[in-house]
C-alpha atoms as a PDB file:
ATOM      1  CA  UNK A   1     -15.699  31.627 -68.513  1.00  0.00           C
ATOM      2  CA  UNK A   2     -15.575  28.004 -68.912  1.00  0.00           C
ATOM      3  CA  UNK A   3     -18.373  25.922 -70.538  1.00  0.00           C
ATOM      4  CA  UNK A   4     -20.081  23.081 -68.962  1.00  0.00           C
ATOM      5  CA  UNK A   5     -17.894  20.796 -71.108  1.00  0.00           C
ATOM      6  CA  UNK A   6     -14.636  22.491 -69.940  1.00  0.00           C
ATOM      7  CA  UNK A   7     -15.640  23.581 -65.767  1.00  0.00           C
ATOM      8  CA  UNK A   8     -13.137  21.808 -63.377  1.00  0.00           C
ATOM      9  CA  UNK A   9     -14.335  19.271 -61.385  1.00  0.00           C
ATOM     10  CA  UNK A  10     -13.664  20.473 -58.104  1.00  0.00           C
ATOM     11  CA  UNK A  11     -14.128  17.114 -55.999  1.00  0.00           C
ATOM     12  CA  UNK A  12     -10.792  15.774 -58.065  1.00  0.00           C
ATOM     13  CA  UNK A  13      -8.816  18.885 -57.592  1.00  0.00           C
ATOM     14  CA  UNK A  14      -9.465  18.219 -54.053  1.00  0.00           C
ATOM     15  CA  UNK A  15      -8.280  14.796 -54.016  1.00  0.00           C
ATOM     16  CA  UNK A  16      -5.209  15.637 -56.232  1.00  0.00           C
ATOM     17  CA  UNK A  17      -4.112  17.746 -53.324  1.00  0.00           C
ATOM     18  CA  UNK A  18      -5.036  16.010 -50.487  1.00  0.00           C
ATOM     19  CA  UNK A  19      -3.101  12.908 -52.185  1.00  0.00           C
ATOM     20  CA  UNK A  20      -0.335  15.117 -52.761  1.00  0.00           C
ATOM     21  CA  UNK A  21       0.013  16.629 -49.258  1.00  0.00           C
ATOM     22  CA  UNK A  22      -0.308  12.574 -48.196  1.00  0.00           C
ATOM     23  CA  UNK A  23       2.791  12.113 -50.540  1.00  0.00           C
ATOM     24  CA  UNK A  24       5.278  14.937 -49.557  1.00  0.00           C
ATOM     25  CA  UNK A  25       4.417  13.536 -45.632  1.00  0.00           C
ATOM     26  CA  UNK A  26       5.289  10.453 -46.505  1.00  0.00           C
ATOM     27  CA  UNK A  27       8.395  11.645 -48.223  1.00  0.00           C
ATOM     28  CA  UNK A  28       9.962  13.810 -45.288  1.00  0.00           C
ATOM     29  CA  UNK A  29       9.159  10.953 -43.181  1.00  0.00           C
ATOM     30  CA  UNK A  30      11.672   8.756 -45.081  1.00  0.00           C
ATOM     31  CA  UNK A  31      14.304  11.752 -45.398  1.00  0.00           C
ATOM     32  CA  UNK A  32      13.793  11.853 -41.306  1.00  0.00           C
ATOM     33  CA  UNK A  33      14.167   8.651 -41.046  1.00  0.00           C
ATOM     34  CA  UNK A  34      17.634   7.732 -43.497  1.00  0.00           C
ATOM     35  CA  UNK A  35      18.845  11.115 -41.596  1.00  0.00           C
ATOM     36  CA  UNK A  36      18.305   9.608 -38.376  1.00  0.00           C
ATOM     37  CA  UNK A  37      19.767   6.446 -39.380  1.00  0.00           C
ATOM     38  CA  UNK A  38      23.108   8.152 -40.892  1.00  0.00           C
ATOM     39  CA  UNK A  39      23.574  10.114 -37.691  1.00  0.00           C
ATOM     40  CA  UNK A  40      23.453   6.937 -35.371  1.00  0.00           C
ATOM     41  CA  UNK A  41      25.267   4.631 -37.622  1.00  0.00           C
ATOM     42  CA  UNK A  42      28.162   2.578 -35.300  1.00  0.00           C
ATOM     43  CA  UNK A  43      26.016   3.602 -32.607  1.00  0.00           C
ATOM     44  CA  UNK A  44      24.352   0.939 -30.372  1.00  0.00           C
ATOM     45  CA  UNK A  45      20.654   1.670 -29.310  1.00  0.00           C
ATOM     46  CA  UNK A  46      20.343   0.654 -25.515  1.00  0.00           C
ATOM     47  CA  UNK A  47      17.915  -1.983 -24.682  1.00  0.00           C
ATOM     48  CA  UNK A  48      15.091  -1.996 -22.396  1.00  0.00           C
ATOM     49  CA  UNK A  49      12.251   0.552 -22.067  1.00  0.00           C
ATOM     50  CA  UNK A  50      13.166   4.615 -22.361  1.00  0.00           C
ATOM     51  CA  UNK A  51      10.957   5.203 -18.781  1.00  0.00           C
ATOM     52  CA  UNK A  52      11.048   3.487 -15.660  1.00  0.00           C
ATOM     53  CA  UNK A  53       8.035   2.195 -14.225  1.00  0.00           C
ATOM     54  CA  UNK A  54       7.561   3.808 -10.693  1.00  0.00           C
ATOM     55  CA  UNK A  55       6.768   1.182  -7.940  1.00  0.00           C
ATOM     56  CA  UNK A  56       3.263   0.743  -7.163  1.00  0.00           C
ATOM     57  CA  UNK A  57       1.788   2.085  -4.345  1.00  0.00           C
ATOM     58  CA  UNK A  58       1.434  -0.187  -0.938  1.00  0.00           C
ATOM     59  CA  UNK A  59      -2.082  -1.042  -0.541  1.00  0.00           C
ATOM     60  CA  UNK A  60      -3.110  -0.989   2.840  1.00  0.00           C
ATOM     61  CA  UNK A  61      -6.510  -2.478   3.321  1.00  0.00           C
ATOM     62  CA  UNK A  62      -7.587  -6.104   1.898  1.00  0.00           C
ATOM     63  CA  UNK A  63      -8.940  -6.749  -1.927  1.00  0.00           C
ATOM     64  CA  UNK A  64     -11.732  -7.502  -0.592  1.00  0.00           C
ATOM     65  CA  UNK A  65     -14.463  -4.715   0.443  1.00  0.00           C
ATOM     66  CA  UNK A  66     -16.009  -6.012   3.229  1.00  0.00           C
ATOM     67  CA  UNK A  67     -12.896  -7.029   5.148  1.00  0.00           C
ATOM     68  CA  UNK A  68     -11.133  -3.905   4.005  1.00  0.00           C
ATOM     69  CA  UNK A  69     -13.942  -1.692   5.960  1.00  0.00           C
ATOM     70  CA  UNK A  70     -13.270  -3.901   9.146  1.00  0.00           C
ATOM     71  CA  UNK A  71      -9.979  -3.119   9.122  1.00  0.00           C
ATOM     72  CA  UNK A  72     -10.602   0.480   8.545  1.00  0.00           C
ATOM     73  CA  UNK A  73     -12.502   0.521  11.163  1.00  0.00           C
ATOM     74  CA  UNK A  74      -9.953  -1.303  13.747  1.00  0.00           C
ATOM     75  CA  UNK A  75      -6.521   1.067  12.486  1.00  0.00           C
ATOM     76  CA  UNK A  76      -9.367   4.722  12.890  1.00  0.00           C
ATOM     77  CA  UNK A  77     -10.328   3.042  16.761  1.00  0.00           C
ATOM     78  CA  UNK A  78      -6.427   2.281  17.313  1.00  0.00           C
ATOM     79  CA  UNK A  79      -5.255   6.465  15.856  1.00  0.00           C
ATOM     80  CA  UNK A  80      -7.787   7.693  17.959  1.00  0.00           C
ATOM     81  CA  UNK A  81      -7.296   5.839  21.189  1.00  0.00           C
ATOM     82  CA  UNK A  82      -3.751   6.536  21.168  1.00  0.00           C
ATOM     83  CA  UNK A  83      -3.950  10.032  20.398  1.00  0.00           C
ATOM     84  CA  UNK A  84      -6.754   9.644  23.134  1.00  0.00           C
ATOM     85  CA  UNK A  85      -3.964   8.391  25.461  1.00  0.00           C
ATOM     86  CA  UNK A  86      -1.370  11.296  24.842  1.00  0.00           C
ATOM     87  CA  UNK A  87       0.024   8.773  22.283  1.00  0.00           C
ATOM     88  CA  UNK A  88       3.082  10.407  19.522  1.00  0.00           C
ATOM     89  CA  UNK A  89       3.112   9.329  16.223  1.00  0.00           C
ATOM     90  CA  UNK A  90       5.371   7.065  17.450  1.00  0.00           C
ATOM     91  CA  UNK A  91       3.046   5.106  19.506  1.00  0.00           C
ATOM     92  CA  UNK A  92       0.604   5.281  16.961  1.00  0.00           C
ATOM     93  CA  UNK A  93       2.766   3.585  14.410  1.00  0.00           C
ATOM     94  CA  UNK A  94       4.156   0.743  16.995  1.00  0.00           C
ATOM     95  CA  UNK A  95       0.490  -0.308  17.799  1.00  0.00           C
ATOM     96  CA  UNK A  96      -1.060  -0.402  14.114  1.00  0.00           C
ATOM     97  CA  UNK A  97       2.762  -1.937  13.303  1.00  0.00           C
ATOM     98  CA  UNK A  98       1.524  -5.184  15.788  1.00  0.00           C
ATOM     99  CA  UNK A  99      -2.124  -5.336  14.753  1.00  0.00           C
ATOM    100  CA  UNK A 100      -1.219  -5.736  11.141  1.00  0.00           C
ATOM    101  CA  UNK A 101       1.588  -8.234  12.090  1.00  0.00           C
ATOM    102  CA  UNK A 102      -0.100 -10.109  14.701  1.00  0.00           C
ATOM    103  CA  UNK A 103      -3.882 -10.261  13.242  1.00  0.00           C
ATOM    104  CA  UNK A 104      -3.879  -8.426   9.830  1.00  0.00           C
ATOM    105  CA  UNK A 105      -6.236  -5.899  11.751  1.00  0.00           C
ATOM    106  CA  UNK A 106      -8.686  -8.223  12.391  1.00  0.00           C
ATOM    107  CA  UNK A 107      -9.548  -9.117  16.285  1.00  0.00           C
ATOM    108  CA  UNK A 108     -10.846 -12.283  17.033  1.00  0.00           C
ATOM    109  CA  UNK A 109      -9.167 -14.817  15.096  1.00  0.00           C
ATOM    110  CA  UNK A 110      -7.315 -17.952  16.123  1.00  0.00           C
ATOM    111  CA  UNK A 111      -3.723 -19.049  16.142  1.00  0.00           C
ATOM    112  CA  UNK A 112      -4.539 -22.626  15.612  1.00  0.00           C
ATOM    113  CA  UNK A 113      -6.158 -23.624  19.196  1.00  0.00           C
ATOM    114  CA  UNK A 114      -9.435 -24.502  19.460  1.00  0.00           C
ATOM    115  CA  UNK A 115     -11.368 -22.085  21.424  1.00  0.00           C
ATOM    116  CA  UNK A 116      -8.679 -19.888  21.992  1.00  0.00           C
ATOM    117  CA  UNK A 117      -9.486 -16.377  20.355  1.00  0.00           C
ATOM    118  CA  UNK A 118      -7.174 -13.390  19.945  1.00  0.00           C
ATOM    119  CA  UNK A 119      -7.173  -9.688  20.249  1.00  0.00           C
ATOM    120  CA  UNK A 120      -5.994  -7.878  17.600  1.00  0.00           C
ATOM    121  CA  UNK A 121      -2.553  -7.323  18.537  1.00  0.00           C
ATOM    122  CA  UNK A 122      -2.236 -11.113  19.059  1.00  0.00           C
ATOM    123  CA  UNK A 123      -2.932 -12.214  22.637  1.00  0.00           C
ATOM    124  CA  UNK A 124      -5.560 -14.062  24.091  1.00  0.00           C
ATOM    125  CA  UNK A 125      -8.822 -12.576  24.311  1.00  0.00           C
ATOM    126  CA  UNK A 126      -9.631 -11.703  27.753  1.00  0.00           C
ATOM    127  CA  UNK A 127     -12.484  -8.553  27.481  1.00  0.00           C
ATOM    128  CA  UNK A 128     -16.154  -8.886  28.065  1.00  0.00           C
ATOM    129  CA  UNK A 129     -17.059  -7.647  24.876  1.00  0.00           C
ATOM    130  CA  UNK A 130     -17.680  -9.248  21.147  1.00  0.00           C
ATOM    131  CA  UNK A 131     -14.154 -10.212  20.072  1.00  0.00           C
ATOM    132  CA  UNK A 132     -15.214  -8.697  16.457  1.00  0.00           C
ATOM    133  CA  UNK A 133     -16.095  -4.988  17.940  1.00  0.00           C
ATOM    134  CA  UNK A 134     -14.991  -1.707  18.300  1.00  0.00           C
ATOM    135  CA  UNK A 135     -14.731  -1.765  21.921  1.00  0.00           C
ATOM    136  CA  UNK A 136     -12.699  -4.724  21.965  1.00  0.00           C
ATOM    137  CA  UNK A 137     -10.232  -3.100  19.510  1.00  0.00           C
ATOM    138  CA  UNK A 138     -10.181   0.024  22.158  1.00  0.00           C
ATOM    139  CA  UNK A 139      -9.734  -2.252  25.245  1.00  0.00           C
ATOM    140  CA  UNK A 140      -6.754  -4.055  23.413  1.00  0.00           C
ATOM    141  CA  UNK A 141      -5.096  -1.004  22.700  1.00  0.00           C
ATOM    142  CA  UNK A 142      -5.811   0.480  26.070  1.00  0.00           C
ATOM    143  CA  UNK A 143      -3.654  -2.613  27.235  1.00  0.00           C
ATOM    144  CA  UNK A 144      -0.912  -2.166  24.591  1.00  0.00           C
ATOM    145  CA  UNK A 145      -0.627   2.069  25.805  1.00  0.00           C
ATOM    146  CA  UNK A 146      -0.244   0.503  29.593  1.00  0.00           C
ATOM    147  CA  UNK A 147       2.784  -1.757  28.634  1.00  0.00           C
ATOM    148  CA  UNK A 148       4.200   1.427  25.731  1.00  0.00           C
ATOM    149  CA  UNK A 149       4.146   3.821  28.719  1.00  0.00           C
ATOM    150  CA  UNK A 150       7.064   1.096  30.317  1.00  0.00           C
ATOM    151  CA  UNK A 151       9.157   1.197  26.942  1.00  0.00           C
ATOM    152  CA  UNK A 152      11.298   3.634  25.801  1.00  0.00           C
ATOM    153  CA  UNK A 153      10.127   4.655  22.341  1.00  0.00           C
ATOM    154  CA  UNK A 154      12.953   4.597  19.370  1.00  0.00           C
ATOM    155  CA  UNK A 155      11.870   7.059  16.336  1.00  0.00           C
ATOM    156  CA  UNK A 156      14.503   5.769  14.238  1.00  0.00           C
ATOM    157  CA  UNK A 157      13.104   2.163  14.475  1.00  0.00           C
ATOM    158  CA  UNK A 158       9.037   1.906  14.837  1.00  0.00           C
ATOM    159  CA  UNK A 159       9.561  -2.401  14.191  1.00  0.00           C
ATOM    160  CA  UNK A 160      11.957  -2.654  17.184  1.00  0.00           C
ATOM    161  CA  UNK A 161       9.643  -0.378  19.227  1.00  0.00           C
ATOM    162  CA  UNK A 162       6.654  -1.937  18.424  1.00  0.00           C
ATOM    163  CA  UNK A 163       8.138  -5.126  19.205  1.00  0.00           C
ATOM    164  CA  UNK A 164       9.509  -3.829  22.606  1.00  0.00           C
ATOM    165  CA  UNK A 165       6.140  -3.163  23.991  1.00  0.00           C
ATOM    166  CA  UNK A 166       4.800  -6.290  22.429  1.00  0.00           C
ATOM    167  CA  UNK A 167       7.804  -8.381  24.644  1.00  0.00           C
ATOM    168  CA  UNK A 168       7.540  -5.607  27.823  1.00  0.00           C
ATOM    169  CA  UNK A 169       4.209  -7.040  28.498  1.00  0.00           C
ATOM    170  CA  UNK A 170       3.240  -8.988  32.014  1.00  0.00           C
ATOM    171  CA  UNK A 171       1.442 -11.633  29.827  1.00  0.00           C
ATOM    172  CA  UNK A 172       4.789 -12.770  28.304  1.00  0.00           C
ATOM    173  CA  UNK A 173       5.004 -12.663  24.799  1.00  0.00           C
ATOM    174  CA  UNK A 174       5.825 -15.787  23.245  1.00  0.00           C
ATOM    175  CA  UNK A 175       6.522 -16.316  19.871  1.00  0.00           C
ATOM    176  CA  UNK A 176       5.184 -19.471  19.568  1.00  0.00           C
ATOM    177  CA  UNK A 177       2.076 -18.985  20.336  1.00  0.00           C
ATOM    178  CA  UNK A 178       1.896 -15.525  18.603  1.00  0.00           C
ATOM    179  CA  UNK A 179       3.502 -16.870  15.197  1.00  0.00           C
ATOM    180  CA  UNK A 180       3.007 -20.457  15.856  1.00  0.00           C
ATOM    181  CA  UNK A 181       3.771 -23.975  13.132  1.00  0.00           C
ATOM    182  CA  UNK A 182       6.292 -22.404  10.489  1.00  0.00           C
ATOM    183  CA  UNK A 183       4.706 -19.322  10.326  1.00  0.00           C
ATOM    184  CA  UNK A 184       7.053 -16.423   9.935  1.00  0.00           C
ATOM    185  CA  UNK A 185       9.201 -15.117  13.234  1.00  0.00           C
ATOM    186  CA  UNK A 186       8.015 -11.731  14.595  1.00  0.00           C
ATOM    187  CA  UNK A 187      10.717 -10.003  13.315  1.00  0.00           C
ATOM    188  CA  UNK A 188      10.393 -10.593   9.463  1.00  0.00           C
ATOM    189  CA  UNK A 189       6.359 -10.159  10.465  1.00  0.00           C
ATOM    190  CA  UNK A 190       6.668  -6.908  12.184  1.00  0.00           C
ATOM    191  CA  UNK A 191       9.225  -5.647   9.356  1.00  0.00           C
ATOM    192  CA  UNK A 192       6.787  -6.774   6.659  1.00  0.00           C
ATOM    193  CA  UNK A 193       4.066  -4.781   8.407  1.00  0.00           C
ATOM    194  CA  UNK A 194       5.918  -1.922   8.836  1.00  0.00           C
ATOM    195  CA  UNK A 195       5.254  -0.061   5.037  1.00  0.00           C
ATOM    196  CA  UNK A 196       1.790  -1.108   5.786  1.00  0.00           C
ATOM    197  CA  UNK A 197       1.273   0.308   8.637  1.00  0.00           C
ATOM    198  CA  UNK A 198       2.559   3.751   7.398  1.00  0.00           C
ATOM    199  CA  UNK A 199       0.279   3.183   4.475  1.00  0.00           C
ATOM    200  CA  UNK A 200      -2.483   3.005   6.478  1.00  0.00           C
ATOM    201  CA  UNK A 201      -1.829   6.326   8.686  1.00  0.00           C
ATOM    202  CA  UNK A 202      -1.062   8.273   5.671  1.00  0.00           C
ATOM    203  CA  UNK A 203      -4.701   7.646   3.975  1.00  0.00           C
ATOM    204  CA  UNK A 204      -6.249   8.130   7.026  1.00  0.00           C
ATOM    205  CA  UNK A 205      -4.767  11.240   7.468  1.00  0.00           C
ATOM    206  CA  UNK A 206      -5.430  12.191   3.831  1.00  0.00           C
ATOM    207  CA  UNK A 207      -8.883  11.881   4.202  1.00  0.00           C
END
């Protein structure tokens, strides 16, 4: 038995250790590390990060909320009035390919001329109904089914399709007033739109 002058004290013997254990960690670590270091010597280490950083995703809808819910709203009336129509996936893609390139999804803007509003796949308003609505979003894509019915659809290439209908039209697309000043030519428009479009379809059908 040990006498009160002699018992261990057993908050030190704990530290001892627990400094100990600290020590032999930090001992191995430098063994790893001069091991590591002879097995790579004349070895270069590549540069630049170990991962890649996946692309982000394409966001489909505007930052902000309110215009983002609009334009919900426009591509769910265009998917359902073409599938309304008999439309393919196809035909789907071709019209919310235009809206996005001719009006960002948005009907009743301008191209620049006073007074003169737009539906949303670009031409000029011509429906008894609030330019801003649902119905007029229908009635415009009622109009761009008509003229996709004359066109020969393309699967491989929903841009040149899209655009097809868009120039097959008895109004008489013209670039100029569609993409008017410097803006950018329908092409590079309707190509930029494109990932966008098929951003847009694939939430909607996701949710």
């Amino acid at each position: 038995m040990f006498s009160n002058t002699h018992r261990p004290n057993w908050s030190d013997y704990l530290m001892t250790r627990k400094a100990f254990a600290i020590a032999l960690i930090s001992a191995a670590t430098a063994v790893g590390m001069a091991a590591c270091s002879s097995e790579t010597t004349g070895d270069s280490v590549p540069d630049g990060p170990i991962t890649m950083v996946a692309d982000a995703p394409v966001r489909p809808f505007d930052s902000s909320g309110l215009i983002a819910q609009v334009q919900r709203r426009n591509v769910t009336a265009i998917v359902e009035t073409v599938r309304a129509r008999g439309g393919n996936d196809d035909d789907i893609l071709a019209a919310l390919i235009a809206g996005k390139a001719e009006t960002e999804w948005l009907s009743g803007g301008s191209n620049g001329t006073p007074g003169d509003l737009q539906d949303i796949y670009g031409w000029w308003f011509r429906y008894n109904l609030a330019v801003d609505s649902t119905d007029a979003v229908v009635a415009a894509t009622h109009s761009f089914m008509d003229v996709a019915a004359t066109v020969t659809g393309n699967e491989n290439d929903p841009v040149a399709y899209s655009l097809a209908v868009q120039r097959a039209d008895p109004r008489r697309y013209d670039e100029k007033y569609h993409f008017p000043g410097e803006g950018p030519t329908a092409e590079a428009a309707y190509v930029e739109a494109l990932p966008i479009a098929q951003a847009a379809l694939t939430e909607l059908s996701n949710q």
